[in-house]
C-alpha atoms as a PDB file:
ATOM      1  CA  UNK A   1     -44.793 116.544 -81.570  1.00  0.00           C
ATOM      2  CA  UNK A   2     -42.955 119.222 -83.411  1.00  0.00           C
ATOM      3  CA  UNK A   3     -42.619 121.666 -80.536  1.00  0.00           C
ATOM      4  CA  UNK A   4     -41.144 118.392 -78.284  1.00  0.00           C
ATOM      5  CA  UNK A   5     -38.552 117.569 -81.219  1.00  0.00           C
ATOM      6  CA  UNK A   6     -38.243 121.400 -81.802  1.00  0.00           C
ATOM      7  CA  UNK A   7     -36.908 122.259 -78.259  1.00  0.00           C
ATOM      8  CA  UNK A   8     -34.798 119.385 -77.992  1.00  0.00           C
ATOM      9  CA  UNK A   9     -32.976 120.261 -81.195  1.00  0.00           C
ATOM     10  CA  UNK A  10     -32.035 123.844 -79.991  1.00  0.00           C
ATOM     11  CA  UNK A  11     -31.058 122.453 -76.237  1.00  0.00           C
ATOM     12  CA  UNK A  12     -28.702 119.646 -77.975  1.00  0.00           C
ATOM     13  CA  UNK A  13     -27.500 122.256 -80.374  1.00  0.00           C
ATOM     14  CA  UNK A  14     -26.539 124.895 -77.835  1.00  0.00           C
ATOM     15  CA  UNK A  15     -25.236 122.180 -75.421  1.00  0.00           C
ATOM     16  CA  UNK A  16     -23.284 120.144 -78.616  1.00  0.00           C
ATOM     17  CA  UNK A  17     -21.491 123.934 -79.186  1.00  0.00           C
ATOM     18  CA  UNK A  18     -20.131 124.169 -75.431  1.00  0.00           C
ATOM     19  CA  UNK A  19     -18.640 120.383 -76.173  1.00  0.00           C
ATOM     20  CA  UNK A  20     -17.233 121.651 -78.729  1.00  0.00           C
ATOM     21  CA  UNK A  21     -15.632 124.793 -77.411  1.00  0.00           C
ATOM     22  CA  UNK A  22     -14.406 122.662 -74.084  1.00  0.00           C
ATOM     23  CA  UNK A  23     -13.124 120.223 -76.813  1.00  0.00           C
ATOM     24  CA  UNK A  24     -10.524 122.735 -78.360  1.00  0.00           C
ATOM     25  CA  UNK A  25      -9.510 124.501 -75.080  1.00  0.00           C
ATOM     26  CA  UNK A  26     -11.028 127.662 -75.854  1.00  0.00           C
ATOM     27  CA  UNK A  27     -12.422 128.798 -72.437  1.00  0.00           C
ATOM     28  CA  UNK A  28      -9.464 126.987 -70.422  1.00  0.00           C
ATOM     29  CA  UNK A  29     -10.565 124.452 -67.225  1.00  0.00           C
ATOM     30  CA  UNK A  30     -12.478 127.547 -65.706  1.00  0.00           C
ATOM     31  CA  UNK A  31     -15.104 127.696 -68.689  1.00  0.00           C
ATOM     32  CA  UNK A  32     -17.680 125.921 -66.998  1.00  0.00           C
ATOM     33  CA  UNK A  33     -17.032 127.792 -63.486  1.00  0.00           C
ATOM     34  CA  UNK A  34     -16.938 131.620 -64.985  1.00  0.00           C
ATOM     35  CA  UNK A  35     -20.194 130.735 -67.479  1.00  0.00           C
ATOM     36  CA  UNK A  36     -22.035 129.469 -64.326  1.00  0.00           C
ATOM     37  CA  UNK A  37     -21.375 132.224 -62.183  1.00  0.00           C
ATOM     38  CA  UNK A  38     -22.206 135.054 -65.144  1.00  0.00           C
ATOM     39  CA  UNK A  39     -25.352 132.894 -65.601  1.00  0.00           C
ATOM     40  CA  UNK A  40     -25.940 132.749 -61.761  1.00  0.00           C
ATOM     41  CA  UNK A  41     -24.853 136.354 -60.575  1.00  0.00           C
ATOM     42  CA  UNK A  42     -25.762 138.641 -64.000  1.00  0.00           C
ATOM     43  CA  UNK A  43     -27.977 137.054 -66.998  1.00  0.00           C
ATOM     44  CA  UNK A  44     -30.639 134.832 -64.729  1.00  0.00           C
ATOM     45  CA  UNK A  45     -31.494 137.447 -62.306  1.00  0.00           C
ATOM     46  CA  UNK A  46     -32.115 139.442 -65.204  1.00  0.00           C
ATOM     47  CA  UNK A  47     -34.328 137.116 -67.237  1.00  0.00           C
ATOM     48  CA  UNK A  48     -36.269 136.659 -64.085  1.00  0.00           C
ATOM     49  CA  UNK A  49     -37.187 139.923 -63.649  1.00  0.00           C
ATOM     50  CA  UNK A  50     -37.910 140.797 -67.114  1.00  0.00           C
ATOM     51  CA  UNK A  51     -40.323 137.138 -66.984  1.00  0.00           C
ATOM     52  CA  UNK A  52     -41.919 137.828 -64.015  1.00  0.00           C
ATOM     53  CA  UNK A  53     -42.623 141.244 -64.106  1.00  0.00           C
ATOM     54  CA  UNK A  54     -44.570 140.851 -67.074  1.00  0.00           C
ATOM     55  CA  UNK A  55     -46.101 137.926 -65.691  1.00  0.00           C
ATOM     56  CA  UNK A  56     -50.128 137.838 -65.817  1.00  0.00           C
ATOM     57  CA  UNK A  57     -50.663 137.237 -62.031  1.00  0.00           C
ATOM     58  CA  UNK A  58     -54.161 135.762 -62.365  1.00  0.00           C
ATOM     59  CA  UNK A  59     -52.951 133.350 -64.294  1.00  0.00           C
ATOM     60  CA  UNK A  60     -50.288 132.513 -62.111  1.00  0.00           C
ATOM     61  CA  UNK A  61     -52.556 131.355 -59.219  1.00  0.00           C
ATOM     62  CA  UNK A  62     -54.636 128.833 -60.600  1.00  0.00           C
ATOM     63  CA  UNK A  63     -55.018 125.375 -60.477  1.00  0.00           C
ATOM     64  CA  UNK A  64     -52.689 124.080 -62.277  1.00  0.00           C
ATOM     65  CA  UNK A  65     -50.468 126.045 -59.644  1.00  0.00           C
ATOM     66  CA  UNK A  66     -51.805 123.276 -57.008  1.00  0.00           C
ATOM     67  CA  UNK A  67     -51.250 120.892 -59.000  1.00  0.00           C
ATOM     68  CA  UNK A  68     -47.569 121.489 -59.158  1.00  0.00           C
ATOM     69  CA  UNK A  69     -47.170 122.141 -55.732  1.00  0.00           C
ATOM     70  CA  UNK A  70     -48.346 118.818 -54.499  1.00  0.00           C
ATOM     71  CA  UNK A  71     -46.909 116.825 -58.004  1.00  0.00           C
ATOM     72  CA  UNK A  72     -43.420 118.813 -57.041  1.00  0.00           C
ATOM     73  CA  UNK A  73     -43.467 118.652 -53.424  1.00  0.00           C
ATOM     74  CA  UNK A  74     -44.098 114.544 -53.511  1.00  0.00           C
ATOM     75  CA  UNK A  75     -41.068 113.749 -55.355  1.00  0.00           C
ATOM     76  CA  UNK A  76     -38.950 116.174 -54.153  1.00  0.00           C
ATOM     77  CA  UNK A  77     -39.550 114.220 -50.492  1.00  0.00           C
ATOM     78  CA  UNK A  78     -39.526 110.986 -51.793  1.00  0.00           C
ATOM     79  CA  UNK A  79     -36.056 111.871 -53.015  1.00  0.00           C
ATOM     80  CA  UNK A  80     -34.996 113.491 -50.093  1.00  0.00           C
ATOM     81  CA  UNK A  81     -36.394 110.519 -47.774  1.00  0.00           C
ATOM     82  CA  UNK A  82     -34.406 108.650 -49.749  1.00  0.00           C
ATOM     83  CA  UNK A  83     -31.075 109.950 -50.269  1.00  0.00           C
ATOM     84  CA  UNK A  84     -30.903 111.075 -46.380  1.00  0.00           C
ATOM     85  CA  UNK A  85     -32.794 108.672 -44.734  1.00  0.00           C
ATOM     86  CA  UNK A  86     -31.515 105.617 -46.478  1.00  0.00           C
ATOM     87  CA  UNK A  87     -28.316 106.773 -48.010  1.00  0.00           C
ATOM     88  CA  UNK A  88     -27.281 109.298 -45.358  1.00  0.00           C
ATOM     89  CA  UNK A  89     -26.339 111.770 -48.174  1.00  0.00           C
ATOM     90  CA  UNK A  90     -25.486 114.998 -46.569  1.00  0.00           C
ATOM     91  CA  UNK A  91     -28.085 117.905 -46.823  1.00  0.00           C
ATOM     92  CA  UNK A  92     -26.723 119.500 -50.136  1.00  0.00           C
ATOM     93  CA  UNK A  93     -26.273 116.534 -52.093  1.00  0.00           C
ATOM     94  CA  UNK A  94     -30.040 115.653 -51.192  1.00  0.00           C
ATOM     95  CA  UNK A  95     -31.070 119.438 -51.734  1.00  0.00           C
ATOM     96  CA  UNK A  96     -29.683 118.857 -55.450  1.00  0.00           C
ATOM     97  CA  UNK A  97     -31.510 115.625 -56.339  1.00  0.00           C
ATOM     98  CA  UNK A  98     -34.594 117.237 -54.856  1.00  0.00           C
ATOM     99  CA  UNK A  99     -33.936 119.828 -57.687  1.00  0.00           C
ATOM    100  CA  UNK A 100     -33.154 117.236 -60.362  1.00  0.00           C
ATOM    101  CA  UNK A 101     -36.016 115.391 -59.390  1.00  0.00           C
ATOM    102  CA  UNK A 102     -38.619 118.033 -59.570  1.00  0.00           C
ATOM    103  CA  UNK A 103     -36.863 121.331 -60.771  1.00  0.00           C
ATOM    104  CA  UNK A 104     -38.159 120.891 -64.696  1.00  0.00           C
ATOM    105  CA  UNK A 105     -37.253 123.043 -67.678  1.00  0.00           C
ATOM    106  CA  UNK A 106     -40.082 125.329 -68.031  1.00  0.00           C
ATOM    107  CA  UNK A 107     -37.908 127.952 -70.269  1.00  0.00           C
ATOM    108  CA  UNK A 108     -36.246 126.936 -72.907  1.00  0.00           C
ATOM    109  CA  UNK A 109     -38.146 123.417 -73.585  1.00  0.00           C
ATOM    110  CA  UNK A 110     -41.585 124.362 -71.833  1.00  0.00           C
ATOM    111  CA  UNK A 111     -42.888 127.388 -73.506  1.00  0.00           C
ATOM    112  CA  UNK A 112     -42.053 125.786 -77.485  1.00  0.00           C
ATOM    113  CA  UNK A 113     -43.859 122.695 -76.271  1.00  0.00           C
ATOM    114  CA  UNK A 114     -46.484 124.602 -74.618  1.00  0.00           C
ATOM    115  CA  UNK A 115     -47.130 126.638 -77.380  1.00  0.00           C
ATOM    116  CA  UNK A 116     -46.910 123.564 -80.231  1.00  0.00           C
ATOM    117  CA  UNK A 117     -48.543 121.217 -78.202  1.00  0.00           C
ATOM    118  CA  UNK A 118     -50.865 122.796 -75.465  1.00  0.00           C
ATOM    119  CA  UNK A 119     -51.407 125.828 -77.668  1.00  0.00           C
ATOM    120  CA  UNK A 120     -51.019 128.550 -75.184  1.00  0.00           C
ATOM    121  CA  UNK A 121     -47.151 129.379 -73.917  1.00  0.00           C
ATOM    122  CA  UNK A 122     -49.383 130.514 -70.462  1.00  0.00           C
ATOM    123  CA  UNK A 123     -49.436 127.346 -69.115  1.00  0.00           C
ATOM    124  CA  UNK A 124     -46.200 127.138 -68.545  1.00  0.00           C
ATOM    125  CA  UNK A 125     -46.454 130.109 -66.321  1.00  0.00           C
ATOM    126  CA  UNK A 126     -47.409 128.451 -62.897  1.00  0.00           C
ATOM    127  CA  UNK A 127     -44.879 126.533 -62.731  1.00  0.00           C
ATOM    128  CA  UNK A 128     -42.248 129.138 -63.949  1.00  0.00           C
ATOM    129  CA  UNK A 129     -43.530 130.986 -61.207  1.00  0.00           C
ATOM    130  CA  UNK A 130     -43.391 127.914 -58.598  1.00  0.00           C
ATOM    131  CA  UNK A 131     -40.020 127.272 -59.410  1.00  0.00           C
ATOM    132  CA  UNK A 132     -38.564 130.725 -59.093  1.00  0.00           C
ATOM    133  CA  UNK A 133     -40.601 132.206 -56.268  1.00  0.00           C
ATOM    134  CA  UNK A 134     -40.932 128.882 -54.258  1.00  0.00           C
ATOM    135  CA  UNK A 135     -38.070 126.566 -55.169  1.00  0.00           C
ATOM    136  CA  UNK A 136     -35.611 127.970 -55.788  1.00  0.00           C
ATOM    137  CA  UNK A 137     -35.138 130.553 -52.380  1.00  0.00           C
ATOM    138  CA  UNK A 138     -36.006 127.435 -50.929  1.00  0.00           C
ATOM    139  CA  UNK A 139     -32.672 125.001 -51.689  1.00  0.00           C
ATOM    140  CA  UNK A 140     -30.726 128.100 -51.749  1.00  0.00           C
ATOM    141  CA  UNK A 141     -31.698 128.054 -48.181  1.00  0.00           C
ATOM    142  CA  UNK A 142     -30.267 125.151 -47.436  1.00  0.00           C
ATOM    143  CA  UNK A 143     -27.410 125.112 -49.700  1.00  0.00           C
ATOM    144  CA  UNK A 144     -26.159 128.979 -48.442  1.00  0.00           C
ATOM    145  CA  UNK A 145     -26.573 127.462 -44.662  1.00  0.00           C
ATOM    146  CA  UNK A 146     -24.142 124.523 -45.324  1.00  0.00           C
ATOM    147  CA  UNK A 147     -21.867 126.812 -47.281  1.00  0.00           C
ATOM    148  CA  UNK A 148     -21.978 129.172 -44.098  1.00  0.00           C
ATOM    149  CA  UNK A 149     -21.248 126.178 -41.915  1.00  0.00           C
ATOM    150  CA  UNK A 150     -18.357 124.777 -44.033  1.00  0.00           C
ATOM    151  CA  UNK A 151     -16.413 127.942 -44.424  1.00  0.00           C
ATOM    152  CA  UNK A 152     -14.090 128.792 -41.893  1.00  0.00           C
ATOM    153  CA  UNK A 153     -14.917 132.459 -42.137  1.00  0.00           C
ATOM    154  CA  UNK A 154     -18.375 132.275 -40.440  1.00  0.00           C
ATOM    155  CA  UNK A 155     -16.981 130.216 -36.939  1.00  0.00           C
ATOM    156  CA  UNK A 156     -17.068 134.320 -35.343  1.00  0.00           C
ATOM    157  CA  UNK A 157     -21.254 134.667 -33.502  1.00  0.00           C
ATOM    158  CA  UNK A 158     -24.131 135.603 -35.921  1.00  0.00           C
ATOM    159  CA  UNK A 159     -27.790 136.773 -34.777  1.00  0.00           C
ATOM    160  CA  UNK A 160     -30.002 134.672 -35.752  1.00  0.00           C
ATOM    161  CA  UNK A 161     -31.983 137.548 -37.825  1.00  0.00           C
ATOM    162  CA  UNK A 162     -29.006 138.071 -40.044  1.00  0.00           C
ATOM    163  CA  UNK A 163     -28.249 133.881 -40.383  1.00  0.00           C
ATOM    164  CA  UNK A 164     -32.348 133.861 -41.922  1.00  0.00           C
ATOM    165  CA  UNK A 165     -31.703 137.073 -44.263  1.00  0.00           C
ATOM    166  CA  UNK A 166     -28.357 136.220 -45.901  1.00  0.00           C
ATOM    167  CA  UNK A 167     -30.338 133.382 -48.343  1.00  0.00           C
ATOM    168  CA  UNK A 168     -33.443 135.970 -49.029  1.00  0.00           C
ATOM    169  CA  UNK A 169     -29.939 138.372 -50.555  1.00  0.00           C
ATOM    170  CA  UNK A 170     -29.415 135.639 -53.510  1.00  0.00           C
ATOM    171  CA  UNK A 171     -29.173 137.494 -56.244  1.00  0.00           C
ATOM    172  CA  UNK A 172     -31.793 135.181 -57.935  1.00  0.00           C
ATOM    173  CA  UNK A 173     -34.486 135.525 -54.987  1.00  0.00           C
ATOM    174  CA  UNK A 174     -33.791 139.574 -55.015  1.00  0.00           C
ATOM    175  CA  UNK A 175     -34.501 139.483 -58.771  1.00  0.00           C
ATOM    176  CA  UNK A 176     -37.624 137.608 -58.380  1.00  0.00           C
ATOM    177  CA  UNK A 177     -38.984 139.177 -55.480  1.00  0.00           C
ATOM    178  CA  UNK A 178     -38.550 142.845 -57.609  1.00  0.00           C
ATOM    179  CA  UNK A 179     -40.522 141.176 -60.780  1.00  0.00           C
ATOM    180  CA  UNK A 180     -43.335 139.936 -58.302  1.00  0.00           C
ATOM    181  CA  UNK A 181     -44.047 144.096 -56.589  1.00  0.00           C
ATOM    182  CA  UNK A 182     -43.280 145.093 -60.121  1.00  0.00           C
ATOM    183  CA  UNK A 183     -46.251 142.916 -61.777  1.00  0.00           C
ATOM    184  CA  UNK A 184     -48.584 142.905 -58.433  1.00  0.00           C
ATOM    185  CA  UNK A 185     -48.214 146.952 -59.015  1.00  0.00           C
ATOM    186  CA  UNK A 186     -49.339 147.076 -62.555  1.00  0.00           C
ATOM    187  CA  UNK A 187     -45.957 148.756 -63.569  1.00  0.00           C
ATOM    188  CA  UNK A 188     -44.180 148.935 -66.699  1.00  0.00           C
ATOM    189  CA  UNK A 189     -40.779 149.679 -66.283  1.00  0.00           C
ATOM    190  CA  UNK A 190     -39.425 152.768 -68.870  1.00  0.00           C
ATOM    191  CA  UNK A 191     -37.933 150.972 -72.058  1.00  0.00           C
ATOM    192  CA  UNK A 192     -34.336 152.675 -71.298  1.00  0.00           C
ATOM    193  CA  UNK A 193     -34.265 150.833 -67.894  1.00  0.00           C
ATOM    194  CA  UNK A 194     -35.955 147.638 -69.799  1.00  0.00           C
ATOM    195  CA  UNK A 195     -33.589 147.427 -72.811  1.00  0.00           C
ATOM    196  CA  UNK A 196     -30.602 146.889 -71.212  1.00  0.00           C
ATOM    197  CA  UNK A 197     -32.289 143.973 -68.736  1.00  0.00           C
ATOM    198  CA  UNK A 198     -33.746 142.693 -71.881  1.00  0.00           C
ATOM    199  CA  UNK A 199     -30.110 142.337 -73.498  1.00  0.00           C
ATOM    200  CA  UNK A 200     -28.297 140.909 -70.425  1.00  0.00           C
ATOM    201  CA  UNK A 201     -31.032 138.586 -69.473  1.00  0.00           C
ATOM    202  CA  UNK A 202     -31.106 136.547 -73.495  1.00  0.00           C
ATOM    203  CA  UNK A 203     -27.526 135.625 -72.413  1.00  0.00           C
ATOM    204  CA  UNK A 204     -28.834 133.235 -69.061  1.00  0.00           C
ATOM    205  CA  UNK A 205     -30.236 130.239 -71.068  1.00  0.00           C
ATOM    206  CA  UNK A 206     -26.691 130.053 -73.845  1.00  0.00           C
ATOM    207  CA  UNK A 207     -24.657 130.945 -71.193  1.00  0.00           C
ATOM    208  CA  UNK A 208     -26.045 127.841 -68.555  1.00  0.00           C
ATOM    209  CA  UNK A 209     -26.001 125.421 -71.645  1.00  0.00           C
ATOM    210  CA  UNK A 210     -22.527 126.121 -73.185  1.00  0.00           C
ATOM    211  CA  UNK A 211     -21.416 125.618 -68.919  1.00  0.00           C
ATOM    212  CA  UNK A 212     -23.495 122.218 -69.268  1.00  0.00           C
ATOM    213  CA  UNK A 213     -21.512 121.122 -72.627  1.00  0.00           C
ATOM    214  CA  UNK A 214     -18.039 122.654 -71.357  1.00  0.00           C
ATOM    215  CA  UNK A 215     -18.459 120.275 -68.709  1.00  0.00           C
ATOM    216  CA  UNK A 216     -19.216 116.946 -70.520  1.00  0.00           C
ATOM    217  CA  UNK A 217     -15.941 117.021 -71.666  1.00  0.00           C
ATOM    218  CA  UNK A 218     -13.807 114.349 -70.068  1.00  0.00           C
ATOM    219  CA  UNK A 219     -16.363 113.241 -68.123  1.00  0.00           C
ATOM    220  CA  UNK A 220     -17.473 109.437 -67.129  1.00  0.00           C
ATOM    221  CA  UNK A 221     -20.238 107.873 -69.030  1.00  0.00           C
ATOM    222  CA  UNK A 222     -23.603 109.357 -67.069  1.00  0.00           C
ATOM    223  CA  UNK A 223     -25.318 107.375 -64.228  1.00  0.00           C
ATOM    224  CA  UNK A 224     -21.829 105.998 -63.268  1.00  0.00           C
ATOM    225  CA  UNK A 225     -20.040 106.250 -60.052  1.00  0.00           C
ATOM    226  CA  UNK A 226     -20.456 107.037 -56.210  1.00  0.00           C
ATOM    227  CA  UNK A 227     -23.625 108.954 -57.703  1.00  0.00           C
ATOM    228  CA  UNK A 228     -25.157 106.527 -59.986  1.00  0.00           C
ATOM    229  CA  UNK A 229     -27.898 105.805 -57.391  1.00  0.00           C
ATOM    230  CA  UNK A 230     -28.807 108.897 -56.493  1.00  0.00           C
ATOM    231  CA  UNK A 231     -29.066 109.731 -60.470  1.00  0.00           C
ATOM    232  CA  UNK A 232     -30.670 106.935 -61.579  1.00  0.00           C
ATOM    233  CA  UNK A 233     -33.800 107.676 -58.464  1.00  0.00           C
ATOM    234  CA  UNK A 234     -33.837 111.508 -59.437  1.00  0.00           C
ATOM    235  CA  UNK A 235     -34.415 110.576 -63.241  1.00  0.00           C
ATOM    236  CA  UNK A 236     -37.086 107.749 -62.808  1.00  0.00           C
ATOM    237  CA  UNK A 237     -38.618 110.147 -60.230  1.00  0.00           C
ATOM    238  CA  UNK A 238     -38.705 113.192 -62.788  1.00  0.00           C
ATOM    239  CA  UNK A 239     -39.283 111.586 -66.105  1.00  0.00           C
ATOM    240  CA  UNK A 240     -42.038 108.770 -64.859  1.00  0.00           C
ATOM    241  CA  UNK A 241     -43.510 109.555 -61.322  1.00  0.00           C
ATOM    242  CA  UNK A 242     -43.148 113.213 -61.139  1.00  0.00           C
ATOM    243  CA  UNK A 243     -45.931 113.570 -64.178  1.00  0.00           C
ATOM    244  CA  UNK A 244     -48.040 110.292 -62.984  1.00  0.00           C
ATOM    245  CA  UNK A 245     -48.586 112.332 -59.723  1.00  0.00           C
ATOM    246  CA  UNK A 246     -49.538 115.533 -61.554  1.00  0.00           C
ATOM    247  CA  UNK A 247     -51.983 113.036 -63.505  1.00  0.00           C
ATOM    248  CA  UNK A 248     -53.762 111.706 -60.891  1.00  0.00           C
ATOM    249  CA  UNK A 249     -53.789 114.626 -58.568  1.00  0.00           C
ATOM    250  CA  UNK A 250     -55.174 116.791 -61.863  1.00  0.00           C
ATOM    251  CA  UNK A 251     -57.491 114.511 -63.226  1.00  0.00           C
ATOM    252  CA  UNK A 252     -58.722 112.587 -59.743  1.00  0.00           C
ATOM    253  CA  UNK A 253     -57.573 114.549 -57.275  1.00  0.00           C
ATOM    254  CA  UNK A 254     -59.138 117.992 -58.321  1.00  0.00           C
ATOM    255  CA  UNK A 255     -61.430 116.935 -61.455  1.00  0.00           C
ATOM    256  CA  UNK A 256     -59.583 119.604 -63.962  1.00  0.00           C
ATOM    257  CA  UNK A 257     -60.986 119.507 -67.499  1.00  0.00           C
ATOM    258  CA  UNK A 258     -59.090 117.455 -70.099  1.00  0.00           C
ATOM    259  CA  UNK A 259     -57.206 120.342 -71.203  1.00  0.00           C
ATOM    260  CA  UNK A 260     -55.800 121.222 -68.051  1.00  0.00           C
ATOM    261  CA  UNK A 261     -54.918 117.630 -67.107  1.00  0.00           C
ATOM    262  CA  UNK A 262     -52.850 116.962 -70.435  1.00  0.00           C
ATOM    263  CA  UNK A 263     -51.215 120.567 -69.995  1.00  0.00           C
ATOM    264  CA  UNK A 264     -50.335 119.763 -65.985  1.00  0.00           C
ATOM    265  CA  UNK A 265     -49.139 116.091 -67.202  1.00  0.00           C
ATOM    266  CA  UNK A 266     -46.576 117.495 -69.888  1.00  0.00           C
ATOM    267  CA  UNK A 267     -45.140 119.977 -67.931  1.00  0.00           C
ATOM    268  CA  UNK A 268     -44.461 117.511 -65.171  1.00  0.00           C
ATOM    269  CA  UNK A 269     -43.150 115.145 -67.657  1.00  0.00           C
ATOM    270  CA  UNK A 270     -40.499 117.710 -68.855  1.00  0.00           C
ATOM    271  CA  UNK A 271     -36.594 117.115 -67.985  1.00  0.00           C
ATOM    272  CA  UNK A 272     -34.820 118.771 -65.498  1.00  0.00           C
ATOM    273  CA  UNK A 273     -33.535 122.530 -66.093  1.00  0.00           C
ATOM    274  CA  UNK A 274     -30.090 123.418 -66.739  1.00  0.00           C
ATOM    275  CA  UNK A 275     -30.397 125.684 -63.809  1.00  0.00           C
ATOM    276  CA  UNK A 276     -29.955 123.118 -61.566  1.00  0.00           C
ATOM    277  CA  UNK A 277     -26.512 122.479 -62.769  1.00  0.00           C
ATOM    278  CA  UNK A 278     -25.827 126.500 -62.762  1.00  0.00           C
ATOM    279  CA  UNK A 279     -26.683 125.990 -58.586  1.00  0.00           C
ATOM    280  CA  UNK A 280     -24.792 123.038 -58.176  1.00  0.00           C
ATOM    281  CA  UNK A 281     -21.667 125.102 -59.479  1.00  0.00           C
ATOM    282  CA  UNK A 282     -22.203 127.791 -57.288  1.00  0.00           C
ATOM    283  CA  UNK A 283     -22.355 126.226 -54.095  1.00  0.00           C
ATOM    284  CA  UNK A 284     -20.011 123.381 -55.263  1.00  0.00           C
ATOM    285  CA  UNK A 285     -21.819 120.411 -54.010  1.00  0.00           C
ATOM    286  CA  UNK A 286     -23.845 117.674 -56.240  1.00  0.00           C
ATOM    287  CA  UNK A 287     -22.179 118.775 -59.466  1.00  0.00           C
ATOM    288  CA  UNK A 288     -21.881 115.707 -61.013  1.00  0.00           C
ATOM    289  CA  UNK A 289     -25.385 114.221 -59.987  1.00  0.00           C
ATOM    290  CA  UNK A 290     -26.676 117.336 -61.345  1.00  0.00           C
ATOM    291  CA  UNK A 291     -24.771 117.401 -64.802  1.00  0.00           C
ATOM    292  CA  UNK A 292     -25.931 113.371 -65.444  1.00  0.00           C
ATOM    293  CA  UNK A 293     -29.488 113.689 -64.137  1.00  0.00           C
ATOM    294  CA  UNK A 294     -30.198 116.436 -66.958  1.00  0.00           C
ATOM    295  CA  UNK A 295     -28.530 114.767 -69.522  1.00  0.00           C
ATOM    296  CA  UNK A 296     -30.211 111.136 -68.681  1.00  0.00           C
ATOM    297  CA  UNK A 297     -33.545 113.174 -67.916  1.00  0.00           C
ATOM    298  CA  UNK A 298     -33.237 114.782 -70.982  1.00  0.00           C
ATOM    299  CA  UNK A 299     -32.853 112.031 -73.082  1.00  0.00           C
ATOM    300  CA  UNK A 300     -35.487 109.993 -71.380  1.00  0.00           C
ATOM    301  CA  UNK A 301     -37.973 112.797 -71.405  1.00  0.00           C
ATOM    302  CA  UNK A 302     -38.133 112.641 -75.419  1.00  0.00           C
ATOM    303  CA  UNK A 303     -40.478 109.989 -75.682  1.00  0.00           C
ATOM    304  CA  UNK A 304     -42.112 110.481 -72.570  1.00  0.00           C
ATOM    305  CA  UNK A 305     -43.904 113.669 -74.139  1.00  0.00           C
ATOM    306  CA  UNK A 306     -44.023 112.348 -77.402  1.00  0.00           C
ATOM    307  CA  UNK A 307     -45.912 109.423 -76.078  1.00  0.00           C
ATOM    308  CA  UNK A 308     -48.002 111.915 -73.911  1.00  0.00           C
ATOM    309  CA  UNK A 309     -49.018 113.998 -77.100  1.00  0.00           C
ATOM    310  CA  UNK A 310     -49.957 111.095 -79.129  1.00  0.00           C
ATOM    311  CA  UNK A 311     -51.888 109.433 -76.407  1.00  0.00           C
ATOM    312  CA  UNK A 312     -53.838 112.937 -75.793  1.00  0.00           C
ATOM    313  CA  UNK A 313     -54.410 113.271 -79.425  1.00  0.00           C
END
């Protein structure tokens, strides 16, 4: 329980200070926007590396690496089905609440809660890995396609090849794909070349919440407006079925021992990441669903864990 109050503290903390800051003016209307985009561009790509680099691969691929795939990949189409199917939400806005339904905060709430409450800060790694490697290139996909489409720069011919390239340059994927050779190789980068990484990537996770708190000022109560739908399905999805789903699959589905089960269940049961507002920023579409689903998830999640810790024992 202590690493699940501890991590919340720091987030609220962190997020309370960017409030604060967008309270008195300090970073002018464009605080939010530059923060993202340093986050986005500089300080995540960085942290990315450095964490996956230095990533244990075998522990990576393991079963509790399934079990996220399959727990991740159910909601995330529920929420799609939903939001396109039913409420003919266009392809970014649904790309979003896929994220906010599944994308969860391994980082800066996973690993204290992994290592208080599951004992070992590894098992967070999986689905680190998932979310970075898999997920992410993924909806930036989609989202870079629509922003290609929607810009009135790109109406000259493209080839095809170049069209299915552009996403794999995101910054984020390049940054990922580097730590991955660097840690299949067995490399260890110099400490001069290290250092500096080291130093630019402990600004991503501030940087993304102080963006998150600059932007709750003036805005309307969470859950509220042409969005509250589409928030309100991406939080019960992420706070209630997203870890049922890693429960059953873990515990029925593949027979994992106890451990493993609780450790799958509470890292499914964790809120949505900041990141996903960072992305929403940069391409400019779900913003607000984004910035309310992690607050409302984030609240909610509380004594979703707690509960899941005391049940486990």
């Amino acid at each position: 329980m202590q690493g699940v109050l501890t991590g919340f503290a720091v987030i609220a903390t962190v997020i309370a200070i960017g409030y604060l800051v967008g309270r008195i003016g300090l970073l002018g209307p464009e605080g939010p926007a530059v923060l993202s985009r340093v986050s986005f561009f500089v300080a995540t790509p960085a942290l990315l590396f450095e964490t996956v680099s230095r990533a244990d691969v075998s522990t990576v691929f393991s079963s509790a690496l399934l079990v996220t795939l399959i727990s991740t990949t159910v909601v995330a189409a529920v929420f799609v089905a939903v939001a396109m199917l039913w409420w003919r939400r266009p392809a970014p806005e649904a790309t979003i609440g896929a994220l906010a339904a599944s994308y969860v905060n391994a980082g800066n709430i996973g690993i204290p809660i992994a290592v208080y409450v599951l004992g070992d800060a590894a098992l967070v790694a999986p689905v680190l890995m998932f979310q970075v490697v898999v997920m992410a290139p993924l909806a930036f996909a989609v989202l870079q396609s629509s922003a290609a489409r929607d810009s009135s720069a790109v109406r000259e011919r493209r080839s095809v090849v170049r069209a299915a390239v552009r996403p794999l340059l995101n910054p984020i994927t390049v940054a990922c794909g580097l730590g991955v050779a660097v840690s299949v190789a067995g490399w260890s980068p110099p400490e001069p070349v290290m250092r500096p990484v080291e130093l630019v990537a402990a600004m991503a996770v501030p940087a993304a919440l102080l963006a998150y708190g600059l932007s709750l000022r003036g805005a309307a109560p969470p859950g509220s407006g042409d969005t509250a739908w589409d928030v309100r399905l991406a939080v019960v999805l992420k706070t209630l079925v997203h870890p049922a789903v890693a429960y059953l699959v873990a515990r029925y589905g593949l027979g994992l021992s106890a451990p493993l089960v609780l450790a799958c269940t509470v890292t499914a049961a964790l809120p949505t990441a900041q990141n996903v507002f960072v992305y929403a920023v940069r391409y400019g579409r779900g913003v607000v669903l984004a910035r309310d689903a992690i607050l409302l998830s984030t609240a909610t999640a509380v004594p979703v864990l707690i509960a899941v810790a005391l049940l486990a024992g």
